[in-house]
Each structure stands twice: as C-alpha cells, then as structure tokens.
PDB file of N, CA and C in Angstrom:
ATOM      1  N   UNK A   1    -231.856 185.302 -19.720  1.00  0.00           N
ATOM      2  CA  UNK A   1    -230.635 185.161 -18.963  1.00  0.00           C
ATOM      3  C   UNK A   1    -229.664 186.237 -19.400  1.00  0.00           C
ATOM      4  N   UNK A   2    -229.217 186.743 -18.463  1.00  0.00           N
ATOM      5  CA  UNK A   2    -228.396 188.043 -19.015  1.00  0.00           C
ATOM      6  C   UNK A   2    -226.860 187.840 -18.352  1.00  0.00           C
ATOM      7  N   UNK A   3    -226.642 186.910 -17.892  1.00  0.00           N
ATOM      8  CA  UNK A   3    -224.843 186.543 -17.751  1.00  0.00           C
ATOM      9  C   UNK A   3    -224.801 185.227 -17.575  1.00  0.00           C
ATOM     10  N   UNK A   4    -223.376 184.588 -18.188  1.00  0.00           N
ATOM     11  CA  UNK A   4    -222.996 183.695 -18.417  1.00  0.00           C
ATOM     12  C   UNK A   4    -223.475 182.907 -17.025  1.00  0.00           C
ATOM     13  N   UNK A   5    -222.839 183.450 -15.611  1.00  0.00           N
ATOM     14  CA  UNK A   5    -223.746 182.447 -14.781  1.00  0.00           C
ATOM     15  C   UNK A   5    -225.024 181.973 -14.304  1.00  0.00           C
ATOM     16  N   UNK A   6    -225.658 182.571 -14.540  1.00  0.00           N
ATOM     17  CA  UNK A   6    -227.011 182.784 -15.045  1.00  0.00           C
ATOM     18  C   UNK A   6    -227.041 181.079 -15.669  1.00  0.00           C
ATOM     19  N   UNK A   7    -226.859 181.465 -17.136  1.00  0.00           N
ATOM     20  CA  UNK A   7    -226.749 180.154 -17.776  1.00  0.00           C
ATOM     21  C   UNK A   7    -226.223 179.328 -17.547  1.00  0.00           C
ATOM     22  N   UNK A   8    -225.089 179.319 -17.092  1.00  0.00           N
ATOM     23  CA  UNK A   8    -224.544 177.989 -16.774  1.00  0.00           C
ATOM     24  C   UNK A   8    -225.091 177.211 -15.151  1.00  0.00           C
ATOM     25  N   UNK A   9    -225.685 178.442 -14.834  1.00  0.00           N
ATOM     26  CA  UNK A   9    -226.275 177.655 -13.427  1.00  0.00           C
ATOM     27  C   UNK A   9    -228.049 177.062 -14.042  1.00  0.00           C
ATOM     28  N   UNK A  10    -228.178 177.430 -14.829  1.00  0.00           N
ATOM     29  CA  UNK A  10    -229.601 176.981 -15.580  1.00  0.00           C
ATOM     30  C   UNK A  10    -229.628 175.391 -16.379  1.00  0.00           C
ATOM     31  N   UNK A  11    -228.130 175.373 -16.945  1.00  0.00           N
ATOM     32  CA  UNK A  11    -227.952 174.409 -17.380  1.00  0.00           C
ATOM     33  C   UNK A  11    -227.467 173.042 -16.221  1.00  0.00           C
ATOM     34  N   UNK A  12    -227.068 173.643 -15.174  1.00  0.00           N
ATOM     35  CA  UNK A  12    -226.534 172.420 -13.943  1.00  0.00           C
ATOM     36  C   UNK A  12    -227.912 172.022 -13.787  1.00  0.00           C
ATOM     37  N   UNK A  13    -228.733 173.305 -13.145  1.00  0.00           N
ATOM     38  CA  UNK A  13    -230.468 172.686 -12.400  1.00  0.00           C
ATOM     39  C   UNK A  13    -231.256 171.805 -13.849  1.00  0.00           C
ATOM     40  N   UNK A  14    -230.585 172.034 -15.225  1.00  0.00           N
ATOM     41  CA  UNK A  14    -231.642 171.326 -16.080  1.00  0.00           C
ATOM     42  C   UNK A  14    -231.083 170.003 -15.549  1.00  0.00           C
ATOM     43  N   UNK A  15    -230.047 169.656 -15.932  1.00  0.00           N
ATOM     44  CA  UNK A  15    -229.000 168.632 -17.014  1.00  0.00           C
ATOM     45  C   UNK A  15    -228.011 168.010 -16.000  1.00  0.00           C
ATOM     46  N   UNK A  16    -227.535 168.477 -14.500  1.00  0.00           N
ATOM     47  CA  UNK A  16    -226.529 168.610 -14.076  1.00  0.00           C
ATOM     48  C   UNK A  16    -226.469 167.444 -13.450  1.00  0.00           C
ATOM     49  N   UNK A  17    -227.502 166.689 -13.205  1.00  0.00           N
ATOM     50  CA  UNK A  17    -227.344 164.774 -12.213  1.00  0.00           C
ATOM     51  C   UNK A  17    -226.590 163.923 -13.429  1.00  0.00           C
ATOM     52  N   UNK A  18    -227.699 164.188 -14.939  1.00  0.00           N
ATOM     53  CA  UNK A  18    -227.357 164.201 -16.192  1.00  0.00           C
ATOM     54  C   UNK A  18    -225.806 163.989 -16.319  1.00  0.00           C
ATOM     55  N   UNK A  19    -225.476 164.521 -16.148  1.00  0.00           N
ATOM     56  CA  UNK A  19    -224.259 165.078 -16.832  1.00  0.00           C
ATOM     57  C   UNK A  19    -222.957 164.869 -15.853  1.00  0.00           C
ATOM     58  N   UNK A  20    -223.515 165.032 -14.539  1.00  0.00           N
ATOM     59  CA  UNK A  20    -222.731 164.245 -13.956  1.00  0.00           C
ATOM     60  C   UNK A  20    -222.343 162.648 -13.751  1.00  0.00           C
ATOM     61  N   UNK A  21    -223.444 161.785 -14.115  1.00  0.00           N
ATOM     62  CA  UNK A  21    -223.164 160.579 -14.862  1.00  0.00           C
ATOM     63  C   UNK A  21    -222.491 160.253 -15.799  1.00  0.00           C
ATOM     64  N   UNK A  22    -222.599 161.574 -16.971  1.00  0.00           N
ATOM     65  CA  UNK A  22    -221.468 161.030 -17.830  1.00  0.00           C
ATOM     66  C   UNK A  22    -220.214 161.134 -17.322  1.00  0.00           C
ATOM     67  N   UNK A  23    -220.047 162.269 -16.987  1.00  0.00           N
ATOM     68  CA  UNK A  23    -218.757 162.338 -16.502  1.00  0.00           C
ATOM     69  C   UNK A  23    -218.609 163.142 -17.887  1.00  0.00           C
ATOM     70  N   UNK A  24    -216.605 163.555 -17.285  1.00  0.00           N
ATOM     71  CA  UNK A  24    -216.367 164.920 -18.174  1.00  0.00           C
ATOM     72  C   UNK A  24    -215.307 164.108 -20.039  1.00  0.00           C
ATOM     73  N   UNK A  25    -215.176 163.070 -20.077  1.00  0.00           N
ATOM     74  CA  UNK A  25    -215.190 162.302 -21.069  1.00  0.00           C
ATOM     75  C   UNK A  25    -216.290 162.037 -22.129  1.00  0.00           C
ATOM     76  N   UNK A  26    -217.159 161.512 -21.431  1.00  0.00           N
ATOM     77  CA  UNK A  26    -218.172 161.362 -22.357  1.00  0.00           C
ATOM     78  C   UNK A  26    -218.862 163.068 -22.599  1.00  0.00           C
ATOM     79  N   UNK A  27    -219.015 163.796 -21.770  1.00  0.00           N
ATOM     80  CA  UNK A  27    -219.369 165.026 -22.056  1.00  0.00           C
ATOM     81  C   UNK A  27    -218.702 165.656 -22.843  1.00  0.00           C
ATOM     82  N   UNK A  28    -217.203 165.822 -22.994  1.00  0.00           N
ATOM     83  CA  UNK A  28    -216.639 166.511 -24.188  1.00  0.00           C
ATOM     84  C   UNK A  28    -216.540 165.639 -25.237  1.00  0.00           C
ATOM     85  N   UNK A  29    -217.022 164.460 -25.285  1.00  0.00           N
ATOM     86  CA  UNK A  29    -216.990 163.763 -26.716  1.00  0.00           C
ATOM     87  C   UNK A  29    -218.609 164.514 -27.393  1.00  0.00           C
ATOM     88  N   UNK A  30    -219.470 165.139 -26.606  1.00  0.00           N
ATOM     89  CA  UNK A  30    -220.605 165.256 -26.653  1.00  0.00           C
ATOM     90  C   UNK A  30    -220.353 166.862 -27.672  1.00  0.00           C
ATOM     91  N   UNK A  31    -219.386 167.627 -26.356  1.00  0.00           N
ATOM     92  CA  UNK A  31    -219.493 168.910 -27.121  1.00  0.00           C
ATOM     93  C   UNK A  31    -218.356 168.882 -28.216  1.00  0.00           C
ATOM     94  N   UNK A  32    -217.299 167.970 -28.243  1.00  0.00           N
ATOM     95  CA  UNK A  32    -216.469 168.078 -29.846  1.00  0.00           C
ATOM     96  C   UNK A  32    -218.037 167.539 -31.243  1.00  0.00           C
ATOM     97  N   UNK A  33    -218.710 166.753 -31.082  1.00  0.00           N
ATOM     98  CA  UNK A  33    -219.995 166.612 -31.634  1.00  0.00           C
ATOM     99  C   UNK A  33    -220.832 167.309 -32.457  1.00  0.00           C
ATOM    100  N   UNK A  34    -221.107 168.149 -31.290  1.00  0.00           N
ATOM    101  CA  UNK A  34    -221.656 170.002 -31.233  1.00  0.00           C
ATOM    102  C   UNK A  34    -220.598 170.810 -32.069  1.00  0.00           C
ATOM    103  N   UNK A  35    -219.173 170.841 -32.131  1.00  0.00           N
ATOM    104  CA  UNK A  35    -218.351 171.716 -32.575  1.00  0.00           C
ATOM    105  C   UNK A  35    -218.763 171.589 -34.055  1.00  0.00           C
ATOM    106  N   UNK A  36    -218.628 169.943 -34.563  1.00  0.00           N
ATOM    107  CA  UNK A  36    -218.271 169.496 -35.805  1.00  0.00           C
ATOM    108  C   UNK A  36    -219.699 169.955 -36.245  1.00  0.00           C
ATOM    109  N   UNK A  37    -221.394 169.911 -35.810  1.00  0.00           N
ATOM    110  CA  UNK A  37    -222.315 170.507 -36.346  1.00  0.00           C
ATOM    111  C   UNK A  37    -222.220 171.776 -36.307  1.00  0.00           C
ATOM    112  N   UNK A  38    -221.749 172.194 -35.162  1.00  0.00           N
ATOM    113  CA  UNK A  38    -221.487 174.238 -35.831  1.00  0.00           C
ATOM    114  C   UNK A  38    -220.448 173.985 -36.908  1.00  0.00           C
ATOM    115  N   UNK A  39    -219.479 173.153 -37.051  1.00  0.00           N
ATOM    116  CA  UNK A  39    -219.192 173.639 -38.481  1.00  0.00           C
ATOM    117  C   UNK A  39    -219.692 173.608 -39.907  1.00  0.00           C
ATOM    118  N   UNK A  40    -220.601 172.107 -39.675  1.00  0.00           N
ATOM    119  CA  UNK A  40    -221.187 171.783 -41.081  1.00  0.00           C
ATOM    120  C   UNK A  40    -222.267 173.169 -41.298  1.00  0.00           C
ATOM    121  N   UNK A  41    -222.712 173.499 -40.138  1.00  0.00           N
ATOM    122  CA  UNK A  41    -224.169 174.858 -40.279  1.00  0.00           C
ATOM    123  C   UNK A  41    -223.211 175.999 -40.852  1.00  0.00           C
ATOM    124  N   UNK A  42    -222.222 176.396 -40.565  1.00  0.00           N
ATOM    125  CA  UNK A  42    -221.066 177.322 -40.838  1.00  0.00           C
ATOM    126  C   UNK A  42    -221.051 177.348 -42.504  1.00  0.00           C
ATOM    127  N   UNK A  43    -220.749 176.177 -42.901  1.00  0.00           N
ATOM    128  CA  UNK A  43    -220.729 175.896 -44.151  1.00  0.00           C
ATOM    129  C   UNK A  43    -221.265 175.858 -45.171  1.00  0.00           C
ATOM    130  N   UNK A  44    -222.795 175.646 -44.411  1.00  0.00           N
ATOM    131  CA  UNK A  44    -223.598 175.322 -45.289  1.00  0.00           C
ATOM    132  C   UNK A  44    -224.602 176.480 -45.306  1.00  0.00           C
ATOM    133  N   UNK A  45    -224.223 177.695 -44.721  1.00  0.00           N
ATOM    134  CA  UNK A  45    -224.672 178.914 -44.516  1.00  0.00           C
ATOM    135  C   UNK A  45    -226.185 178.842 -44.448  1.00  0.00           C
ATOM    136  N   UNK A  46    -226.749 177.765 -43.407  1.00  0.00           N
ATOM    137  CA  UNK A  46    -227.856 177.966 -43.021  1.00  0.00           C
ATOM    138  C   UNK A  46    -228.499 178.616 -41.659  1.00  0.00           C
ATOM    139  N   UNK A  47    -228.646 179.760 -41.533  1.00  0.00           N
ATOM    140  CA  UNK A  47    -228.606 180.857 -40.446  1.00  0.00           C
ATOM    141  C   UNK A  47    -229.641 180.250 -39.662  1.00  0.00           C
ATOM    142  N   UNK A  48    -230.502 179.755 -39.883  1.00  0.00           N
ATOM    143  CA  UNK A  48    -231.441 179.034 -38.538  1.00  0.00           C
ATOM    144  C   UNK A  48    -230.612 178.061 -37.291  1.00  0.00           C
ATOM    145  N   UNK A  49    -230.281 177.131 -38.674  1.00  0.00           N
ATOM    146  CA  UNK A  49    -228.966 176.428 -38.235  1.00  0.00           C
ATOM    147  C   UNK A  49    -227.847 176.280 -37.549  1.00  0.00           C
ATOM    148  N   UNK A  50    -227.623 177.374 -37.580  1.00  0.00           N
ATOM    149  CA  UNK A  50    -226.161 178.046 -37.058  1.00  0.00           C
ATOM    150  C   UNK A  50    -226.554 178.981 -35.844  1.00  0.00           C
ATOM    151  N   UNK A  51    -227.534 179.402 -36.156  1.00  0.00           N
ATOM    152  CA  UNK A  51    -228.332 179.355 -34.475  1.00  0.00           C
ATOM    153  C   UNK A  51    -228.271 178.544 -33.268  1.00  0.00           C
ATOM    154  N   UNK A  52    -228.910 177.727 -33.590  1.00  0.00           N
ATOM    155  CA  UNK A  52    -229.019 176.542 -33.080  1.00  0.00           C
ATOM    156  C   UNK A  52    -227.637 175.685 -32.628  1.00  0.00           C
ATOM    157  N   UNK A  53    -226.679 175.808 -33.758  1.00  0.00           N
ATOM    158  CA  UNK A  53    -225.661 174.954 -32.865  1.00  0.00           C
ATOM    159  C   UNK A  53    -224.962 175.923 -31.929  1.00  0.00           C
ATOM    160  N   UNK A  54    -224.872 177.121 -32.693  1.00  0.00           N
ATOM    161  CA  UNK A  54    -224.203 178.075 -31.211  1.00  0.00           C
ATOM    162  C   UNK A  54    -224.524 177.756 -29.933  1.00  0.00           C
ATOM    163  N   UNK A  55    -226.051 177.842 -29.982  1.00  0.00           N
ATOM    164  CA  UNK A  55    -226.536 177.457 -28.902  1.00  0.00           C
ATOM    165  C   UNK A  55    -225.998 176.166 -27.909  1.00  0.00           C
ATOM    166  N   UNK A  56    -226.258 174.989 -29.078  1.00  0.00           N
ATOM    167  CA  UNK A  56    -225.920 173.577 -28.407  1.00  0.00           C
ATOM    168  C   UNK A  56    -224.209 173.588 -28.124  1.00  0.00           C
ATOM    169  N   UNK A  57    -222.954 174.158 -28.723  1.00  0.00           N
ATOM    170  CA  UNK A  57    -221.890 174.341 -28.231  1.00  0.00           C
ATOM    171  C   UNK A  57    -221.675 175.297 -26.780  1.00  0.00           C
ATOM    172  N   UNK A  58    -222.399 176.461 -26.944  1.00  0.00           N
ATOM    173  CA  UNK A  58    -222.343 177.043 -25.070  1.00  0.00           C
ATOM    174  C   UNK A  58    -223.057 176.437 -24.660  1.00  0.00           C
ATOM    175  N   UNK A  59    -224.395 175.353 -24.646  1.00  0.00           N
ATOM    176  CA  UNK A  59    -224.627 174.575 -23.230  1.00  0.00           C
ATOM    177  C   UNK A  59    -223.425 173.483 -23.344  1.00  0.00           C
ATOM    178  N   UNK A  60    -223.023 173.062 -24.091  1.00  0.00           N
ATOM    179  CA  UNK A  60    -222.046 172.074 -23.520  1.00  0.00           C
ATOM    180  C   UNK A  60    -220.946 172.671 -23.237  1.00  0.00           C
ATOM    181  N   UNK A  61    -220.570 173.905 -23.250  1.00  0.00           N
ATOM    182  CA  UNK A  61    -218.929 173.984 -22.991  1.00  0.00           C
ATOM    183  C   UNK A  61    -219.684 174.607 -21.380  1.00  0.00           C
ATOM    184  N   UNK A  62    -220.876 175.157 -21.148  1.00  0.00           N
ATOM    185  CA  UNK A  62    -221.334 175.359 -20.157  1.00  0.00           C
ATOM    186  C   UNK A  62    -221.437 173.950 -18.747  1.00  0.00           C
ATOM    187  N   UNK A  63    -222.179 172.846 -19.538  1.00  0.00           N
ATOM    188  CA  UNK A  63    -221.661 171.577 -18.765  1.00  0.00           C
ATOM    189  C   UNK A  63    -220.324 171.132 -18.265  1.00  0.00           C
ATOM    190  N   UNK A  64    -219.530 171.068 -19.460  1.00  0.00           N
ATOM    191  CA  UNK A  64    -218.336 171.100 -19.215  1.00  0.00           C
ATOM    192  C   UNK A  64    -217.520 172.051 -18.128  1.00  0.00           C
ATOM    193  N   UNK A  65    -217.757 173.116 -18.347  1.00  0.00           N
ATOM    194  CA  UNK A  65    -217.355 174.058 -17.119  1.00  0.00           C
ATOM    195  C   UNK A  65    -218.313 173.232 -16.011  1.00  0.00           C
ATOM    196  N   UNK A  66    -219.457 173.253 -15.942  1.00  0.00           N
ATOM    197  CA  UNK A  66    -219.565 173.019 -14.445  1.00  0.00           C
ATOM    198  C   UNK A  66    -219.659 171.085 -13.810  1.00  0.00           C
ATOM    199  N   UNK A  67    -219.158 170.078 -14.908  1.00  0.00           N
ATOM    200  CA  UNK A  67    -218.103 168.998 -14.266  1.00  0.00           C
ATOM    201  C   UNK A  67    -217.029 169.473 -13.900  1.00  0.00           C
ATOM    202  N   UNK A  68    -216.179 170.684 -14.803  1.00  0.00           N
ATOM    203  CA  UNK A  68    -214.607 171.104 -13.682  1.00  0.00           C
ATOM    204  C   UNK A  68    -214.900 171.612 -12.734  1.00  0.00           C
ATOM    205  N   UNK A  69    -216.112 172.257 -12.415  1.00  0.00           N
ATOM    206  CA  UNK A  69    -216.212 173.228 -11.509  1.00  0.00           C
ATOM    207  C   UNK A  69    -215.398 174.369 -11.324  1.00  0.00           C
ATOM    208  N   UNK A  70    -215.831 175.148 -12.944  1.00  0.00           N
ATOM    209  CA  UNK A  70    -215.283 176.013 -13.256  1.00  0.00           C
ATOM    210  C   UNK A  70    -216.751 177.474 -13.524  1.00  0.00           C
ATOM    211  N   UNK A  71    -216.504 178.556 -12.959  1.00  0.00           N
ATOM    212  CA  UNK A  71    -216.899 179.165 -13.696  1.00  0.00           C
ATOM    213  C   UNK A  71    -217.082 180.077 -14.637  1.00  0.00           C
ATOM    214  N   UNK A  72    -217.633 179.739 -15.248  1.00  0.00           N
ATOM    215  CA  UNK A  72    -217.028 180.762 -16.672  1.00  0.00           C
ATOM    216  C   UNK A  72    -217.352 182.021 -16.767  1.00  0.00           C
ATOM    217  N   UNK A  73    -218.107 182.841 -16.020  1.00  0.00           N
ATOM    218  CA  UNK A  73    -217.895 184.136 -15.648  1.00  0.00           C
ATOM    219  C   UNK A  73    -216.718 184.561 -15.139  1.00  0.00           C
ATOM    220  N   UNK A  74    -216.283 184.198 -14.079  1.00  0.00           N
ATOM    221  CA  UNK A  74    -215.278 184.258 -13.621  1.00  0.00           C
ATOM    222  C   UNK A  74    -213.996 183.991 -15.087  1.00  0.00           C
ATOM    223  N   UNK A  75    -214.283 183.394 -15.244  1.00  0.00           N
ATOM    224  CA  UNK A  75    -212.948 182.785 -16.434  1.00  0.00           C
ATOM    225  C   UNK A  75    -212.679 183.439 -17.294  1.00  0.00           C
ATOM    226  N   UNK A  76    -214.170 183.881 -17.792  1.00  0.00           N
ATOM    227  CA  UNK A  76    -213.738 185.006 -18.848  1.00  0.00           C
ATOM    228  C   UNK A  76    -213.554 186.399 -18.489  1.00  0.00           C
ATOM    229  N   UNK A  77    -213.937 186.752 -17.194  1.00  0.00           N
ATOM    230  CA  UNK A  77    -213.290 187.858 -16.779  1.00  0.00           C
ATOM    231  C   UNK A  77    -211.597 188.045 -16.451  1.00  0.00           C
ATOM    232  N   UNK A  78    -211.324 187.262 -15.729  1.00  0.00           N
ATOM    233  CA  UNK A  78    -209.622 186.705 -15.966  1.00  0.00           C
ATOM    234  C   UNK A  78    -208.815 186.815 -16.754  1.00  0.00           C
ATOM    235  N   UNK A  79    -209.078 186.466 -17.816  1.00  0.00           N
ATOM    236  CA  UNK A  79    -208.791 185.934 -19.143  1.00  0.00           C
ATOM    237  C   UNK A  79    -208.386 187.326 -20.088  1.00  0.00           C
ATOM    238  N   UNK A  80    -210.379 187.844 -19.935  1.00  0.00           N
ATOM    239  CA  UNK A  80    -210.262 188.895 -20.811  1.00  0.00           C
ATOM    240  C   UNK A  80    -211.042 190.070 -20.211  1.00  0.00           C
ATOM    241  N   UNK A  81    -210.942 190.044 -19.073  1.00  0.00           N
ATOM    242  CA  UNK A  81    -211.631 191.378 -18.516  1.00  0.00           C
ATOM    243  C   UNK A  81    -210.779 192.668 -18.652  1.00  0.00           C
ATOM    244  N   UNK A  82    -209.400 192.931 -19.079  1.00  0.00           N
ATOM    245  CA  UNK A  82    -208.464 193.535 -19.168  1.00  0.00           C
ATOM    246  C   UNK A  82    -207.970 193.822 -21.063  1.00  0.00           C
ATOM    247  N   UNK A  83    -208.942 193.361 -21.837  1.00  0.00           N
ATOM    248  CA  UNK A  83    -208.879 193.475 -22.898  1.00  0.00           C
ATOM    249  C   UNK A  83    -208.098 192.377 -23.761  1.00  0.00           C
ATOM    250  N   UNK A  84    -207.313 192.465 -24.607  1.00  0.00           N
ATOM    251  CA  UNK A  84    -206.636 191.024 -25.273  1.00  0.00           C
ATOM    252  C   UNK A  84    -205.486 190.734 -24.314  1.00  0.00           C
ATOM    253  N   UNK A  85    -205.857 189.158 -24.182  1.00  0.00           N
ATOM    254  CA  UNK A  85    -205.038 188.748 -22.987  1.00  0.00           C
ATOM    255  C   UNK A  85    -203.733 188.800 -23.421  1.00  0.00           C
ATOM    256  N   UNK A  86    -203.069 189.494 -24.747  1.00  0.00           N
ATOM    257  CA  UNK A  86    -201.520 189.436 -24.821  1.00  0.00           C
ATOM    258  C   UNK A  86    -201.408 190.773 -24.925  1.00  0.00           C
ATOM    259  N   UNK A  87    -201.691 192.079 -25.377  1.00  0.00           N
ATOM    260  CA  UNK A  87    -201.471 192.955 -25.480  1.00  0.00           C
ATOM    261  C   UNK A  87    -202.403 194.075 -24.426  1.00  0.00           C
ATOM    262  N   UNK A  88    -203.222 193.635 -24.226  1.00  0.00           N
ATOM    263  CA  UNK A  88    -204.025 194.131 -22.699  1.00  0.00           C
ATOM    264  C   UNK A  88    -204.756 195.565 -23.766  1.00  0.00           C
ATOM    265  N   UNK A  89    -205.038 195.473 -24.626  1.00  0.00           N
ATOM    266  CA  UNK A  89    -205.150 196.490 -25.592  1.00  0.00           C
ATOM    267  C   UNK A  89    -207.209 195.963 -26.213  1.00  0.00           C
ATOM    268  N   UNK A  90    -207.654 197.286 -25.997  1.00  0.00           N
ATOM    269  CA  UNK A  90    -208.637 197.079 -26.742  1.00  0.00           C
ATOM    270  C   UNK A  90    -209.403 198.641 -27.777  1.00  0.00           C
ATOM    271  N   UNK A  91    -209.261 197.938 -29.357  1.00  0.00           N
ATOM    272  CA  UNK A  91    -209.488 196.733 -30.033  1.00  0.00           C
ATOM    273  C   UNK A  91    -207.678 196.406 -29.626  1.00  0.00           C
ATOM    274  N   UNK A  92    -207.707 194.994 -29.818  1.00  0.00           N
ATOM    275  CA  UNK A  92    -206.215 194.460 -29.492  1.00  0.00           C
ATOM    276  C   UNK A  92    -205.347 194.947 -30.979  1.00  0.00           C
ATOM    277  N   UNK A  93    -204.293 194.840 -30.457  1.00  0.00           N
ATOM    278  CA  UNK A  93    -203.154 195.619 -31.131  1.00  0.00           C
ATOM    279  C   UNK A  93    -202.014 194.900 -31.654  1.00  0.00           C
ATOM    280  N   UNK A  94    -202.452 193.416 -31.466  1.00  0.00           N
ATOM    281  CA  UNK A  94    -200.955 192.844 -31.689  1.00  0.00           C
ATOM    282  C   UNK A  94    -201.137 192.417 -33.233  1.00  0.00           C
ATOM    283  N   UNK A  95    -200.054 192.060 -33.663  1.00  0.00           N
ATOM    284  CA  UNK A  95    -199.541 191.780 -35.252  1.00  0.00           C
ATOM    285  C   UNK A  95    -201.018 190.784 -35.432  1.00  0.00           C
ATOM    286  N   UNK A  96    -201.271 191.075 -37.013  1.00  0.00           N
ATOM    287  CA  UNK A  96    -202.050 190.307 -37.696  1.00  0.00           C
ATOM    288  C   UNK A  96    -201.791 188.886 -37.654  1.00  0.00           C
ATOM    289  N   UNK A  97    -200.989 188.754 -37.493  1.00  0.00           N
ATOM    290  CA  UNK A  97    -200.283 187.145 -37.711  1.00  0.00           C
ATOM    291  C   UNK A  97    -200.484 186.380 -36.749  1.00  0.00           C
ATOM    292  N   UNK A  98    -200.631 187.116 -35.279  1.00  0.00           N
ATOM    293  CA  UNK A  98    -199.980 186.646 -33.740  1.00  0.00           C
ATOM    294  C   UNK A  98    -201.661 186.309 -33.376  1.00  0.00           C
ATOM    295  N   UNK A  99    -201.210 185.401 -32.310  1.00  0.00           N
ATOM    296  CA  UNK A  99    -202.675 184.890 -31.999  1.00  0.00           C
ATOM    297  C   UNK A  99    -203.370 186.061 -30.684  1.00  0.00           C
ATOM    298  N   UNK A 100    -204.111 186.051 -30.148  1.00  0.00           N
ATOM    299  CA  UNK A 100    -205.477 186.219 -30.735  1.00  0.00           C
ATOM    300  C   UNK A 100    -205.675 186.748 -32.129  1.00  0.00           C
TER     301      UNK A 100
END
C-alpha cells in the first residue's frame, strides 16, 4: 500500500461492517488501548514490538477516520501539505518551545 487511502480503504473492506457496529465510542476506547500499548513497547524498547503497535494505532485511527467519514489523505494534506501548519516553513521554524 503506498498511500494513506489505500490503507484506510483496506481497512473499511477488512473491518468496516465491524466497526461500524461498534460505533465511534467503542472504537476510540479501542484505539486509546492501542496508544497505551505503543507506549508500554516505547518503553520497554522492544523494536519488534513497537512495530507492531504502530501498526495497530494507524489501523485504528484509520477506522476511526472512516466512522467520521473522514479522509485522512485528504486531512493530512490540509493540515500539512504546506509544511508546519503554524509557520508554513519546512524544516519548521518556530521557537523550540511552541507547538509543533
């Protein structure tokens, strides 16, 4: 798969009747889940590991986008197709401190 919609349309045809049963509640209780195991793998600096949850956090934020019926190609082009979305600057340029 070589773009985000790609995947996220891979993940509707797996998962997407799925997932539309849960609904978008029980689905982000699913991917905050996923977050908290990418962090313990983070931590515990096991690189197979941390594979793996990357993985399981973009299919769910991928689900999640497509219960909003959002897509995230689109989104992240928006966002950040123009470089850092506060300073429009790439590498971005704004103060160390300031968010991004």
């Amino acid at each position: 798969m070589k773009e985000f919609r790609e995947f996220q349309d891979f993940i509707r045809a797996t998962f997407g009747a799925k997932d539309a049963r849960r609904g978008i509640d029980g689905t982000f209780m699913w991917f905050m889940e996923e977050i908290g195991e990418l962090a313990t793998a983070l931590r515990t600096g096991d690189r197979d590991e941390q594979i793996l949850e990357f993985a399981d956090v973009l299919a769910w934020l991928a689900t999640l986008a497509n219960i909003a019926n959002v897509d995230l190609e689109e989104a992240i082009r928006r966002k950040y197709g123009s470089g850092c979305p506060e300073c429009r600057r790439i590498p971005c340029a704004c103060a160390p401190q300031e968010k991004p």
